[in-house]
C-alpha atoms as a PDB file:
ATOM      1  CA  UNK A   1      19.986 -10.152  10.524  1.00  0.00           C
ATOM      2  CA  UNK A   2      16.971  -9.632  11.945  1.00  0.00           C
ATOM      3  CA  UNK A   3      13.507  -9.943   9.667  1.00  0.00           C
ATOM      4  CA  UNK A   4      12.288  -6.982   7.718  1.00  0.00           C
ATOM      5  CA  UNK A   5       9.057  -5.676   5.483  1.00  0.00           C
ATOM      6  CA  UNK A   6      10.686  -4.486   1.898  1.00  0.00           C
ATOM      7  CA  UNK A   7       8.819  -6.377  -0.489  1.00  0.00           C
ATOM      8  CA  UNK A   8       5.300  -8.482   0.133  1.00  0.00           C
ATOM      9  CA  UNK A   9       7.495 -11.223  -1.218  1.00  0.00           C
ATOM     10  CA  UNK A  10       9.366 -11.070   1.833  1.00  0.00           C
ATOM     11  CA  UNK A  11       6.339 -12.428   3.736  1.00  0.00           C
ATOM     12  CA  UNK A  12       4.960 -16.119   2.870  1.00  0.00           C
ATOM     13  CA  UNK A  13       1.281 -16.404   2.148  1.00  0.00           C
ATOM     14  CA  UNK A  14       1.127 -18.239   6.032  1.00  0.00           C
ATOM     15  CA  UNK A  15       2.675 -15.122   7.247  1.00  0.00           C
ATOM     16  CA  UNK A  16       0.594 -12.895   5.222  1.00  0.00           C
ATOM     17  CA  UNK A  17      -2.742 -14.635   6.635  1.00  0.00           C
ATOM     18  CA  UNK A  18      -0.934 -14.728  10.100  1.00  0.00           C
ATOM     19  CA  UNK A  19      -0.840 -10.847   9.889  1.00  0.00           C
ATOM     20  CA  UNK A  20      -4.482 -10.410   9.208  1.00  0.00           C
ATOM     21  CA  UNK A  21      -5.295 -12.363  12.120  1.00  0.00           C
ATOM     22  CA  UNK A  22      -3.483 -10.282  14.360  1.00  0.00           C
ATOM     23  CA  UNK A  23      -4.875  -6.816  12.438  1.00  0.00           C
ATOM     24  CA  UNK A  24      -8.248  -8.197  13.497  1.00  0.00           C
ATOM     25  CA  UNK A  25      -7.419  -8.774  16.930  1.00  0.00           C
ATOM     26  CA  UNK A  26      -5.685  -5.305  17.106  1.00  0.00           C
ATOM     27  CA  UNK A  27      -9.079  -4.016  15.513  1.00  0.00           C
ATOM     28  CA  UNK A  28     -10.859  -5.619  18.665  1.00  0.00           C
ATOM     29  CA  UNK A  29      -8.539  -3.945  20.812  1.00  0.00           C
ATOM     30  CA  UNK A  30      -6.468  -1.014  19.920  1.00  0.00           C
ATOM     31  CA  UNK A  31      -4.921  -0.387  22.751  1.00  0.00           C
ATOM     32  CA  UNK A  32      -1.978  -2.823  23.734  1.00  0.00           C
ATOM     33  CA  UNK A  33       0.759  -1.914  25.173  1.00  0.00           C
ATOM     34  CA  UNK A  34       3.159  -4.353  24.435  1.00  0.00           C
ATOM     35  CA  UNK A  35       5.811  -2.446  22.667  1.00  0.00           C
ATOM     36  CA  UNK A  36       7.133  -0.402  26.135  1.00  0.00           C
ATOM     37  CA  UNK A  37      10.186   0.521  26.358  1.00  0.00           C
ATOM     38  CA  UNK A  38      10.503   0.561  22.208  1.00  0.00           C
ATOM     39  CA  UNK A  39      11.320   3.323  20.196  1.00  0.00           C
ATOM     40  CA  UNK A  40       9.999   3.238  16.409  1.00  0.00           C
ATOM     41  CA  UNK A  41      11.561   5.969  13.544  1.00  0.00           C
ATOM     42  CA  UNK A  42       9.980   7.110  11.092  1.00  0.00           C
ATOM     43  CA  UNK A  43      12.083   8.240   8.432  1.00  0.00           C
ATOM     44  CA  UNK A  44       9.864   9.909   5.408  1.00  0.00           C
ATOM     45  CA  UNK A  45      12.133  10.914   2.851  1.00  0.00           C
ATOM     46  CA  UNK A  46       9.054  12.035   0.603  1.00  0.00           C
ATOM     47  CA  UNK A  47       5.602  13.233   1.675  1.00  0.00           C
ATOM     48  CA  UNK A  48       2.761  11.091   3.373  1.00  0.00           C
ATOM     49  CA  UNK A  49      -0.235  11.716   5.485  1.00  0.00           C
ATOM     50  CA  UNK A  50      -2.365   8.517   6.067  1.00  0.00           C
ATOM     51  CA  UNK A  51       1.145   6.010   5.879  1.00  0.00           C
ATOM     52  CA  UNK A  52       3.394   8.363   8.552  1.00  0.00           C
ATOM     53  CA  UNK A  53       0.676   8.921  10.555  1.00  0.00           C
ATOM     54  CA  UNK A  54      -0.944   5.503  10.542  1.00  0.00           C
ATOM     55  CA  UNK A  55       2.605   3.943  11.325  1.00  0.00           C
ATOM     56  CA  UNK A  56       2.747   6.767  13.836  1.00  0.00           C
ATOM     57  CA  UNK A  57      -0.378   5.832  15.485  1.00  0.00           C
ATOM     58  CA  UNK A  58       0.003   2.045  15.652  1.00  0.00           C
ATOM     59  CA  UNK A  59       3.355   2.519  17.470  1.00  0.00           C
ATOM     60  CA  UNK A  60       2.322   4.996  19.949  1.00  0.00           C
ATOM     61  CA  UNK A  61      -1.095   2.347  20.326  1.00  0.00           C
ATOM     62  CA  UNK A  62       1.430  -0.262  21.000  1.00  0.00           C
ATOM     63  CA  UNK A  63       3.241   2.001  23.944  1.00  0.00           C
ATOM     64  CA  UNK A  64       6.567   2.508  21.593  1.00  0.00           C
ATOM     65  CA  UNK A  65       8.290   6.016  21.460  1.00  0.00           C
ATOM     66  CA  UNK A  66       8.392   7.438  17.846  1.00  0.00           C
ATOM     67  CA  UNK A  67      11.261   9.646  16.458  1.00  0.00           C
ATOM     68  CA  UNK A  68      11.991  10.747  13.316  1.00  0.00           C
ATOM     69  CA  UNK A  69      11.438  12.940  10.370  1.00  0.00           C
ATOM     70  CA  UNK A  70       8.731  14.167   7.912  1.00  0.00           C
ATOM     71  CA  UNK A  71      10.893  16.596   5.990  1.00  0.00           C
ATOM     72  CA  UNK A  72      13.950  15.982   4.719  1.00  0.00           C
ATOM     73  CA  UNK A  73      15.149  20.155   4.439  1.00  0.00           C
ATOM     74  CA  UNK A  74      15.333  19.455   8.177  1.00  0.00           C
ATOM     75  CA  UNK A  75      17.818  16.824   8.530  1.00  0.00           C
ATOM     76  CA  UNK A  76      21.757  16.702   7.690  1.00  0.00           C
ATOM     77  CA  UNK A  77      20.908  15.093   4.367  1.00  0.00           C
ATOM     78  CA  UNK A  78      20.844  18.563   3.080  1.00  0.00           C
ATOM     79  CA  UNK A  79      24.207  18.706   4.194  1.00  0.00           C
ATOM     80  CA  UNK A  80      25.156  15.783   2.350  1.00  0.00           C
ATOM     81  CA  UNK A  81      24.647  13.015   4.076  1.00  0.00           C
ATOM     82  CA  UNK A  82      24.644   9.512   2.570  1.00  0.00           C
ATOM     83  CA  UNK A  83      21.497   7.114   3.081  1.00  0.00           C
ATOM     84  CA  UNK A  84      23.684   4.636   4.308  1.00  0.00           C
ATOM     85  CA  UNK A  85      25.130   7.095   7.281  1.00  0.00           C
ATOM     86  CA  UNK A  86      21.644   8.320   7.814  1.00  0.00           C
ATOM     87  CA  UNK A  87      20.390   4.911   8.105  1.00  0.00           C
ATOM     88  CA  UNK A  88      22.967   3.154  10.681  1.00  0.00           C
ATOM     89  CA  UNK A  89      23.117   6.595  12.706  1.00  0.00           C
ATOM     90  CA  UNK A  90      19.595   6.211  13.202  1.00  0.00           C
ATOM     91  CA  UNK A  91      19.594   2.262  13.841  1.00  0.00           C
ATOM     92  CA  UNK A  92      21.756   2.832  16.578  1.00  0.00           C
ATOM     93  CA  UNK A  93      18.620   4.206  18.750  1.00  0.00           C
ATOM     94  CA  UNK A  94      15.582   2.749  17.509  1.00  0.00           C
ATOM     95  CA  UNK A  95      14.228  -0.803  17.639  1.00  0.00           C
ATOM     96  CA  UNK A  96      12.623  -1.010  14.106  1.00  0.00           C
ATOM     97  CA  UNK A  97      13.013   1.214  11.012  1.00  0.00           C
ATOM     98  CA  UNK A  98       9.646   2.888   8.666  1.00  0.00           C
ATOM     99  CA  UNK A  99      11.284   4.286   5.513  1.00  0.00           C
ATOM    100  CA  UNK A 100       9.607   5.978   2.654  1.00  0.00           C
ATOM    101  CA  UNK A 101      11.955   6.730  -0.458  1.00  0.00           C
ATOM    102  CA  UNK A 102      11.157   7.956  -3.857  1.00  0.00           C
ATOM    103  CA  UNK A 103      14.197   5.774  -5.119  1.00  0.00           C
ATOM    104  CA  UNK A 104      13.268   2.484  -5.711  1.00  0.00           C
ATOM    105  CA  UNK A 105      14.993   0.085  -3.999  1.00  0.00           C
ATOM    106  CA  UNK A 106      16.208   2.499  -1.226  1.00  0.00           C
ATOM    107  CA  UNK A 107      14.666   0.261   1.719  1.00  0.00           C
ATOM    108  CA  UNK A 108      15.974  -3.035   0.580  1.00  0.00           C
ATOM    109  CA  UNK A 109      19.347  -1.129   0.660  1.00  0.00           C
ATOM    110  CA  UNK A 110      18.663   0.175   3.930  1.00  0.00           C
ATOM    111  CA  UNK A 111      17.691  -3.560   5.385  1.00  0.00           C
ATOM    112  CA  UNK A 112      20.842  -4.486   4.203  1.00  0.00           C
ATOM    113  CA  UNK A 113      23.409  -1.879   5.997  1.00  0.00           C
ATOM    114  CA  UNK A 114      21.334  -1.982   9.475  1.00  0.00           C
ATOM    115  CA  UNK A 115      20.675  -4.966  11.915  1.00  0.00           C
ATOM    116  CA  UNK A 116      17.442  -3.849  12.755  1.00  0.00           C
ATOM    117  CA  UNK A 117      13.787  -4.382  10.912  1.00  0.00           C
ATOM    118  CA  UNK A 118      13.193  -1.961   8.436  1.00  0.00           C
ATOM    119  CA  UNK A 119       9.683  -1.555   7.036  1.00  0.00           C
ATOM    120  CA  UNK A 120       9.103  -0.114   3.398  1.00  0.00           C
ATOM    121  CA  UNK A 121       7.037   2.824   3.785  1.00  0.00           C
ATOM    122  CA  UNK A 122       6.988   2.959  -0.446  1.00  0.00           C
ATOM    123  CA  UNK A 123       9.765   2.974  -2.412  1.00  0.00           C
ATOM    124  CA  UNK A 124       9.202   5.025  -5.555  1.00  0.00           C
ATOM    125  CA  UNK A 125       6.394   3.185  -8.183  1.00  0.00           C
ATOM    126  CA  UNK A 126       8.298  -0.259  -6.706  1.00  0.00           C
ATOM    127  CA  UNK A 127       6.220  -1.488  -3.788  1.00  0.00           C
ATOM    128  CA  UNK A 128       4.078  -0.546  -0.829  1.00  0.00           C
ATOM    129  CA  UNK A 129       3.782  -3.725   1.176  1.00  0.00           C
ATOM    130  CA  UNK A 130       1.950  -2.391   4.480  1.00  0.00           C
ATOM    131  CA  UNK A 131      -0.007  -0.836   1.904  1.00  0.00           C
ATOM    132  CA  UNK A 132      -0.727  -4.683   0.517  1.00  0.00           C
ATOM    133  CA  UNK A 133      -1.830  -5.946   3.522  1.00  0.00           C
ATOM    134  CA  UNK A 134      -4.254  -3.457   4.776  1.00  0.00           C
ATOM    135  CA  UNK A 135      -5.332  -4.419   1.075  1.00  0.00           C
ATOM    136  CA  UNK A 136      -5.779  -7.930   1.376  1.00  0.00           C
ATOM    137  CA  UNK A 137      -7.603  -6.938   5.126  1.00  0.00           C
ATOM    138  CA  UNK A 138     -10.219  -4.922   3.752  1.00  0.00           C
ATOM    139  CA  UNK A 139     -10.867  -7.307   0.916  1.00  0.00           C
ATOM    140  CA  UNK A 140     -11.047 -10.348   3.564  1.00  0.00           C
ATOM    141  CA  UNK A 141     -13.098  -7.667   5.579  1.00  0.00           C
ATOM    142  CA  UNK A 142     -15.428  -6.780   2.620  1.00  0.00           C
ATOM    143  CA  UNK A 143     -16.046 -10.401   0.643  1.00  0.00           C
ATOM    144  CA  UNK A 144     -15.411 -12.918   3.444  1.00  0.00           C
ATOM    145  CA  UNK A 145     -12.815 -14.818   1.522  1.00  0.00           C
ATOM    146  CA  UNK A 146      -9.559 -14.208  -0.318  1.00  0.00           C
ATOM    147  CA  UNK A 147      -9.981 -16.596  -2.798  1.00  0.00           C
ATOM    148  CA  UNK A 148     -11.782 -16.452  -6.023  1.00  0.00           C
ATOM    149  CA  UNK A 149     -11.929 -12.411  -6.101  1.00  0.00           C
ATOM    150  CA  UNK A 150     -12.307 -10.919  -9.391  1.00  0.00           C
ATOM    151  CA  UNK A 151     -10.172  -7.409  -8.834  1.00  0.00           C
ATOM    152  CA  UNK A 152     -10.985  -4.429 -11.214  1.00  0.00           C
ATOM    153  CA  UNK A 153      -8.110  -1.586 -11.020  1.00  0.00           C
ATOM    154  CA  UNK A 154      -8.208   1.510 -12.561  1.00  0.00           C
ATOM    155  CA  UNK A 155      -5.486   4.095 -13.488  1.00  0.00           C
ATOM    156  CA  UNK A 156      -2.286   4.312 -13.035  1.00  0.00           C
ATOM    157  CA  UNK A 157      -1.322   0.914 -13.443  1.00  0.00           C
ATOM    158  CA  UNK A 158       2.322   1.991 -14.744  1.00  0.00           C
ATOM    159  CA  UNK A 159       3.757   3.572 -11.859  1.00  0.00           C
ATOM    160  CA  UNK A 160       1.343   2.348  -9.278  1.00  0.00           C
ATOM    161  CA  UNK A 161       3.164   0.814  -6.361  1.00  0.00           C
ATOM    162  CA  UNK A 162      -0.029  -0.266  -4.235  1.00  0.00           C
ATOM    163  CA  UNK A 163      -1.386  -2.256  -7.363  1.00  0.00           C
ATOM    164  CA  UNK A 164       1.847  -4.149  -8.444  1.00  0.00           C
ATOM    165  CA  UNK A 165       2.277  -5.166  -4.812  1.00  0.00           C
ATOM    166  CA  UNK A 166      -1.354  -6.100  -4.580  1.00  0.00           C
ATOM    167  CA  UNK A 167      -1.714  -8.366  -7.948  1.00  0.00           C
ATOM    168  CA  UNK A 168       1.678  -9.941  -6.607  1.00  0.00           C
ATOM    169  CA  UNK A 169       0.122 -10.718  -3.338  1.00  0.00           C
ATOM    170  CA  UNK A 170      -3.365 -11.583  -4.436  1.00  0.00           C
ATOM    171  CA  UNK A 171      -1.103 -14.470  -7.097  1.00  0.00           C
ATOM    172  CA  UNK A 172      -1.455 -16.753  -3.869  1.00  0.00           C
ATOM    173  CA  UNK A 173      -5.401 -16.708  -3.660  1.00  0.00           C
ATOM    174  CA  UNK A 174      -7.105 -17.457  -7.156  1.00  0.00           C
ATOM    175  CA  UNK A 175      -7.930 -13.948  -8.264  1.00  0.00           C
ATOM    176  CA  UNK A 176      -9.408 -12.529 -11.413  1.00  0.00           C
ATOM    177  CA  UNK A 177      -8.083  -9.211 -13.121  1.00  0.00           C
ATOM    178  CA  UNK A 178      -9.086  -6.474 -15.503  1.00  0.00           C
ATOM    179  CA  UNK A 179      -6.596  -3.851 -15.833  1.00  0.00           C
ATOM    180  CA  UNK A 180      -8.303  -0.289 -16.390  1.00  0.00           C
ATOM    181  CA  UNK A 181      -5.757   1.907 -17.844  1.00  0.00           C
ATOM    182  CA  UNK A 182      -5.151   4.236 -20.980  1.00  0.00           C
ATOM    183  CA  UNK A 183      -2.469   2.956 -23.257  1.00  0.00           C
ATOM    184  CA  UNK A 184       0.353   5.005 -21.702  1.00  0.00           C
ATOM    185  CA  UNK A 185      -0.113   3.865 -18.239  1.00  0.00           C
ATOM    186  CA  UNK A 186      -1.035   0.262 -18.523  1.00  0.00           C
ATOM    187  CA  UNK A 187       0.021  -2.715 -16.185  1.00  0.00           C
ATOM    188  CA  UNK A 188       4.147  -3.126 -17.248  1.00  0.00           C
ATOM    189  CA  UNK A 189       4.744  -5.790 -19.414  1.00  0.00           C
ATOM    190  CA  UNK A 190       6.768  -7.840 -16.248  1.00  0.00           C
ATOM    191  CA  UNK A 191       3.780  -8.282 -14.001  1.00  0.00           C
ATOM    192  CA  UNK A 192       1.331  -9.363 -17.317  1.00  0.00           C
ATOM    193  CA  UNK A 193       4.536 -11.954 -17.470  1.00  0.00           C
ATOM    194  CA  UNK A 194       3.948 -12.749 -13.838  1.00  0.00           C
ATOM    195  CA  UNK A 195       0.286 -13.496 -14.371  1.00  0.00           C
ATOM    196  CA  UNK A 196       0.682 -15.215 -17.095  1.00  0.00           C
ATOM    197  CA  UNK A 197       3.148 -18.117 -16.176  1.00  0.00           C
ATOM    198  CA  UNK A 198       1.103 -18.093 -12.630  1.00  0.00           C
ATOM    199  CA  UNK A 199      -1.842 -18.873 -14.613  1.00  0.00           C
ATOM    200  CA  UNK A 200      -3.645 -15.992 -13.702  1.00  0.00           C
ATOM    201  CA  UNK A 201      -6.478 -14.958 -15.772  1.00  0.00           C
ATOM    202  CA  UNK A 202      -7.190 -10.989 -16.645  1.00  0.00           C
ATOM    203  CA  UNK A 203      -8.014  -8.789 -18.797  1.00  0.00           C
ATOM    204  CA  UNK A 204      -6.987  -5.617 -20.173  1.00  0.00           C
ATOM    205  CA  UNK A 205      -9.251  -2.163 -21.749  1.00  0.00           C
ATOM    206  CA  UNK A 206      -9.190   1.546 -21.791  1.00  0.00           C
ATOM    207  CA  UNK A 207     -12.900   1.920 -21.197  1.00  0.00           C
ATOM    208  CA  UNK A 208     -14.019   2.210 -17.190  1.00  0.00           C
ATOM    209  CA  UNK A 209     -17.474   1.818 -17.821  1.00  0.00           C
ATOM    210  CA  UNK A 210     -16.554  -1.666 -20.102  1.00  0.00           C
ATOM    211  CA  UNK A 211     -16.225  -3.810 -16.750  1.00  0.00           C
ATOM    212  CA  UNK A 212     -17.367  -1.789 -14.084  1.00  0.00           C
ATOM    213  CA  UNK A 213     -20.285  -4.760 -13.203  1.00  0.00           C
ATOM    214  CA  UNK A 214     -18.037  -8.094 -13.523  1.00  0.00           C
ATOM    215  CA  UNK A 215     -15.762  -7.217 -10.277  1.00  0.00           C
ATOM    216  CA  UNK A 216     -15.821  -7.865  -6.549  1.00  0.00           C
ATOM    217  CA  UNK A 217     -13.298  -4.732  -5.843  1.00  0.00           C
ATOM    218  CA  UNK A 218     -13.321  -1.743  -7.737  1.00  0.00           C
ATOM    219  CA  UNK A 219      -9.766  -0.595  -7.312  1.00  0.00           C
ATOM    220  CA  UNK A 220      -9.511   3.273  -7.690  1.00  0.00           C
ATOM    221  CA  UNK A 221      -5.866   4.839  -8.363  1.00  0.00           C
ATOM    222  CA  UNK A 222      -4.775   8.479  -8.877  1.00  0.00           C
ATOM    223  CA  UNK A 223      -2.689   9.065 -11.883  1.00  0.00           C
ATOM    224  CA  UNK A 224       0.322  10.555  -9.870  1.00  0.00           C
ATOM    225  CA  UNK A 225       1.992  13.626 -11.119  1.00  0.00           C
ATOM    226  CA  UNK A 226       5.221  13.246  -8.954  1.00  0.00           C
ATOM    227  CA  UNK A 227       6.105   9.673 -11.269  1.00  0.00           C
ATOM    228  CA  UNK A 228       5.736  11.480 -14.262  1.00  0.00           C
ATOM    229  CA  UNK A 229       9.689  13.102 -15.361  1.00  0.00           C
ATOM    230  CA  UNK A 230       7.218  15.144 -18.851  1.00  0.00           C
ATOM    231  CA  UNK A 231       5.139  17.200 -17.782  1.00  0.00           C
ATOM    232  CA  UNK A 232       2.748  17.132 -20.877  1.00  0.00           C
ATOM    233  CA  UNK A 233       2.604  13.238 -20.836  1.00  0.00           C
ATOM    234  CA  UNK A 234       1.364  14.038 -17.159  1.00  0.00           C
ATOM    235  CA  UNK A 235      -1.476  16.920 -18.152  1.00  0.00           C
ATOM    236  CA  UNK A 236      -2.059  14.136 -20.833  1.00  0.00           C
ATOM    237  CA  UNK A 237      -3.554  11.330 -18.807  1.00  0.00           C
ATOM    238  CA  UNK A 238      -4.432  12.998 -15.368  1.00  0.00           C
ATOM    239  CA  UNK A 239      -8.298  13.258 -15.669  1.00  0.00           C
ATOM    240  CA  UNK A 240      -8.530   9.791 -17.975  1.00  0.00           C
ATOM    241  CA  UNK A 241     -10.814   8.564 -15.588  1.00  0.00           C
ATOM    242  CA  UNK A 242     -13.772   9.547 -13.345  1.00  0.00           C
ATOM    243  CA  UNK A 243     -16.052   6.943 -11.293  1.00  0.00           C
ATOM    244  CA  UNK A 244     -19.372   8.910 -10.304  1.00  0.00           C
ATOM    245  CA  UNK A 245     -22.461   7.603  -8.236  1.00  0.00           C
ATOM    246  CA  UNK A 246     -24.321   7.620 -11.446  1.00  0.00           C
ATOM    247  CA  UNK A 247     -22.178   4.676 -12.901  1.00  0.00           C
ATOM    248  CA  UNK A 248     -22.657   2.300 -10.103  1.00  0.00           C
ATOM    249  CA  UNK A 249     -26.527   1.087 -11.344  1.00  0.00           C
ATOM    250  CA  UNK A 250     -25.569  -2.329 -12.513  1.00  0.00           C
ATOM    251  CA  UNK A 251     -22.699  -3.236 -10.146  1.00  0.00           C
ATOM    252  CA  UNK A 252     -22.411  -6.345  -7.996  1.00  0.00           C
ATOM    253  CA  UNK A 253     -24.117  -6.382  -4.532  1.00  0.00           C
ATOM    254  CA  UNK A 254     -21.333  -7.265  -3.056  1.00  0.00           C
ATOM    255  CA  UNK A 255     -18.905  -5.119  -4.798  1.00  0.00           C
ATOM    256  CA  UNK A 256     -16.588  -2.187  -2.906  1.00  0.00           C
ATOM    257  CA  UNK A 257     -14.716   0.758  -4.053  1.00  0.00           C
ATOM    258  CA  UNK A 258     -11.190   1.291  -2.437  1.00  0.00           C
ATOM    259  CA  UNK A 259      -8.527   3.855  -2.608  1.00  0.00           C
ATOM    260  CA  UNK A 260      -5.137   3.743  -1.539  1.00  0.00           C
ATOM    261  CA  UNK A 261      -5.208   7.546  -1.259  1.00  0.00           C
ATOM    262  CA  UNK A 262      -5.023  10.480  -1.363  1.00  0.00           C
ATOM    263  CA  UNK A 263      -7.967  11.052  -4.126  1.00  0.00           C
ATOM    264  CA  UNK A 264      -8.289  13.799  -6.754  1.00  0.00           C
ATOM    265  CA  UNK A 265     -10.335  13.795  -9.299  1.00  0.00           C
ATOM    266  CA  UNK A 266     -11.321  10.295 -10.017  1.00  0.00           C
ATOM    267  CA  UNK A 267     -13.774   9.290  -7.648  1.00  0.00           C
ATOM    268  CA  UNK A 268     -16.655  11.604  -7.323  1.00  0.00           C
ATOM    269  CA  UNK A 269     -17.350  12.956  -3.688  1.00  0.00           C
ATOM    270  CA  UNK A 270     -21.374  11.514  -4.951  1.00  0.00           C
ATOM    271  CA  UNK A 271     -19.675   8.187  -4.918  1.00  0.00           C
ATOM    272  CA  UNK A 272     -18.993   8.819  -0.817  1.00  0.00           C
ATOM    273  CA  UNK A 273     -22.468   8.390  -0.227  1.00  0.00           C
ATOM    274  CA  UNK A 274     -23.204   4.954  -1.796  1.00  0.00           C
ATOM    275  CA  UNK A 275     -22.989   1.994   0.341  1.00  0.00           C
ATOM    276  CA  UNK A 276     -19.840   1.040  -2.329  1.00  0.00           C
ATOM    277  CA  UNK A 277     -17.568   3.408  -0.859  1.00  0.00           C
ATOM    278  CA  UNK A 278     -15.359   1.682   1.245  1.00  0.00           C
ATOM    279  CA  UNK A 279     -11.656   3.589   1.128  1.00  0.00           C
ATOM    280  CA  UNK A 280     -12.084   5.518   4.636  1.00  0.00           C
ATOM    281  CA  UNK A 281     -12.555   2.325   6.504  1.00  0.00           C
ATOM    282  CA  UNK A 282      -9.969   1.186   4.848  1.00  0.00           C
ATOM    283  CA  UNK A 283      -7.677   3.767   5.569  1.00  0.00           C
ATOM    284  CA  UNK A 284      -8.458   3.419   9.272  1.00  0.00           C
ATOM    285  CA  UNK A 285      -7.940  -0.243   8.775  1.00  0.00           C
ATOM    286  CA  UNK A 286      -4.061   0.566   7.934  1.00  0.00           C
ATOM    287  CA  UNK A 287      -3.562   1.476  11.869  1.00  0.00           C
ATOM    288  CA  UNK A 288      -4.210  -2.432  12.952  1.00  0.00           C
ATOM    289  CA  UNK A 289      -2.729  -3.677  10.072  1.00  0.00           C
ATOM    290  CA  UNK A 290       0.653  -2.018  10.534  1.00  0.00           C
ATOM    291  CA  UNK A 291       0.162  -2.451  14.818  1.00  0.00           C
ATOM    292  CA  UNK A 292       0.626  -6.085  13.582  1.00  0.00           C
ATOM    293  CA  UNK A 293       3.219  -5.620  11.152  1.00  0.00           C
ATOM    294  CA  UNK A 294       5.673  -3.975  14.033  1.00  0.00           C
ATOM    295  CA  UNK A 295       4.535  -6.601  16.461  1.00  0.00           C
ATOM    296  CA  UNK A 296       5.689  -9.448  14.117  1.00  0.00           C
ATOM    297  CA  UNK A 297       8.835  -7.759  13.106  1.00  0.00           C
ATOM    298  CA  UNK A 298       9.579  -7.472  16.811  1.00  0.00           C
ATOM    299  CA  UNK A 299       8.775 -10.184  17.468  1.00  0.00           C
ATOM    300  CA  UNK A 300       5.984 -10.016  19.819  1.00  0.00           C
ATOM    301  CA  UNK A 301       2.790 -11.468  17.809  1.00  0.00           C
END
C-alpha cells in the first residue's frame, strides 16, 4: 500500500521538517520537471480556489498531467455513483490521488480502497494537512524557528480544520496557545485534552483585543457558514470578530497575520497594508509546499 497524506499524523515530525526542506528548494526553483510522464487527479467534491489550483499548479510545475473534476453535477456521482467506485475507477489512470470531501473521513476511506497515494484536500471540519504544512513553512519562513512560538488563533476554532491540524502539528515544537473564540465556537473539548496531557500550555478568551500583543502568529479564521446545519446559530457568530490596522499599535515586531483563506469580514483590507500581513505569501507558499508533498508521495524527493 503505497504512502498517503490523510492526516498530519500520518507524517513524523522528521518527515514533516523533511518536507519543508524540499518546499524551500522548490521555492528556489519552481520549475522541475521531474514528475514526466505522471498524471495527478484532482477530485474536488466541494468548492476550492487557492487548494485545487495550488495542487493544480505544483503538478503541472513538476511536468505531471492533471485530470479531474471541480464540480461534482458533472460527474456520474449524480447518477449514483459510490465513492468507493469513483475512487478505484479513477486510480486506475492516475499516479497519485488530491481529494477534497465535506464528509469527514472520506479520504482516509479512499486511501484505503485504492493502491495509490491519496492526498487529503480537506475533509469536512476534520483536517487539512497540506494546509498544515504550508503552515508550519510560513511560520519557519516568518520567525526563523519552529520552536518556542506562541500561536494566537481566532474564530472558528469549532469547525476549523486548518487550526486542529495545525495545534496537532505544532504539539512536536514547544508552542504556546491562546484560543480566540466566542463560546459557541471554541477549540472542542478533544484537542484542549490533547494539549493538556502533551503538556502544552494555552489559553482560552472571547475578547480579540485581550491578547492580540503576547503572540508570534496571529492566526485569522473565517467563521464558515457551510459547517453550520442552523442557520441562526450561523447569522449568530459570523461577524464576532474583526482585526483592523488600527488594533495592531502594540503588537510584537516580529509578529505576522495569516489566513488560510478565503477572507470575509474579519480582517480589514487596512490590515493589507501593514508590514503584519502575511496570508498572500503564504498562499503562494502552498504551490512549493504541495510540489514537495507529491514528490515525496511519489517518491521522488
Amino acid at each position: 500500500m503505497s504512502k498517503s497524506l490523510i492526516s498530519i499524523h500520518d507524517f513524523s515530525k522528521e518527515e514533516i521538517l523533511h518536507i519543508l526542506s524540499v518546499a524551500a528548494g522548490m521555492e528556489k526553483n519552481k520549475s522541475q520537471k521531474i514528475l514526466e510522464g505522471k498524471v495527478v487527479a484532482c477530485l474536488f467534491f466541494e468548492p476550492s480556489t487557492r487548494t485545487r489550483l495550488s495542487f493544480e499548479t505544483a503538478a503541472n510545475r513538476l511536468g505531471a498531467r492533471v485530470i479531474g473534476f471541480s464540480d461534482i453535477k458533472n460527474t456520474s456521482i449524480t447518477k449514483g455513483e459510490t465513492l468507493k467506485d469513483t475512487i478505484k475507477m479513477v486510480s486506475n489512470y492516475v499516479d497519485l490521488i488530491v481529494m477534497r470531501h465535506p464528509l469527514e473521513g472520506a479520504a482516509r476511506y479512499a486511501s484505503e480502497v485504492c493502491d495509490i497515494p491519496v492526498v487529503n484536500a480537506g475533509d469536512g471540519a476534520n483536517q487539512h494537512p497540506s494546509q498544515t504544512l504550508l503552515d508550519l513553512y510560513t511560520i519557519l519562513e516568518t520567525q526563523g524557528r519552529l520552536d518556542n512560538v506562541t500561536i494566537n488563533m481566532v474564530g472558528d476554532l469549532k469547525y476549523g480544520r486548518t487550526v486542529h491540524s495545525l495545534l496537532q502539528a505544532m504539539s512536536h515544537f514547544d508552542p504556546k496557545f491562546i484560543f480566540t473564540a466566542p463560546q459557541e465556537l471554541r477549540m472542542p473539548e478533544e484537542y484542549r485534552t490533547f494539549l493538556s496531557e502533551m503538556n502544552i500550555p494555552f489559553t482560552e478568551t472571547a475578547s480579540l483585543q485581550e491578547h492580540l500583543d503576547d503572540c508570534d502568529i496571529l492566526y485569522m479564521t473565517r467563521v464558515q457558514q457551510e459547517r453550520f446545519s442552523d442557520p441562526m446559530e450561523y447569522e449568530k457568530v459570523k461577524n464576532v470578530y474583526r482585526l483592523e490596522a488600527s488594533m495592531l499599535s502594540g503588537v510584537r515586531d516580529n509578529m505576522k497575520i495569516l489566513h488560510p483563506l478565503p477572507r470575509v469580514d474579519e480582517i480589514a483590507a487596512d490590515v493589507d497594508d501593514t508590514k503584519y500581513a502575511y496570508f498572500y505569501k503564504q498562499a503562494e507558499n502552498g504551490m512549493y509546499v504541495r510540489m514537495a508533498i507529491i514528490s515525496y508521495l511519489l517518491g521522488l524527493k
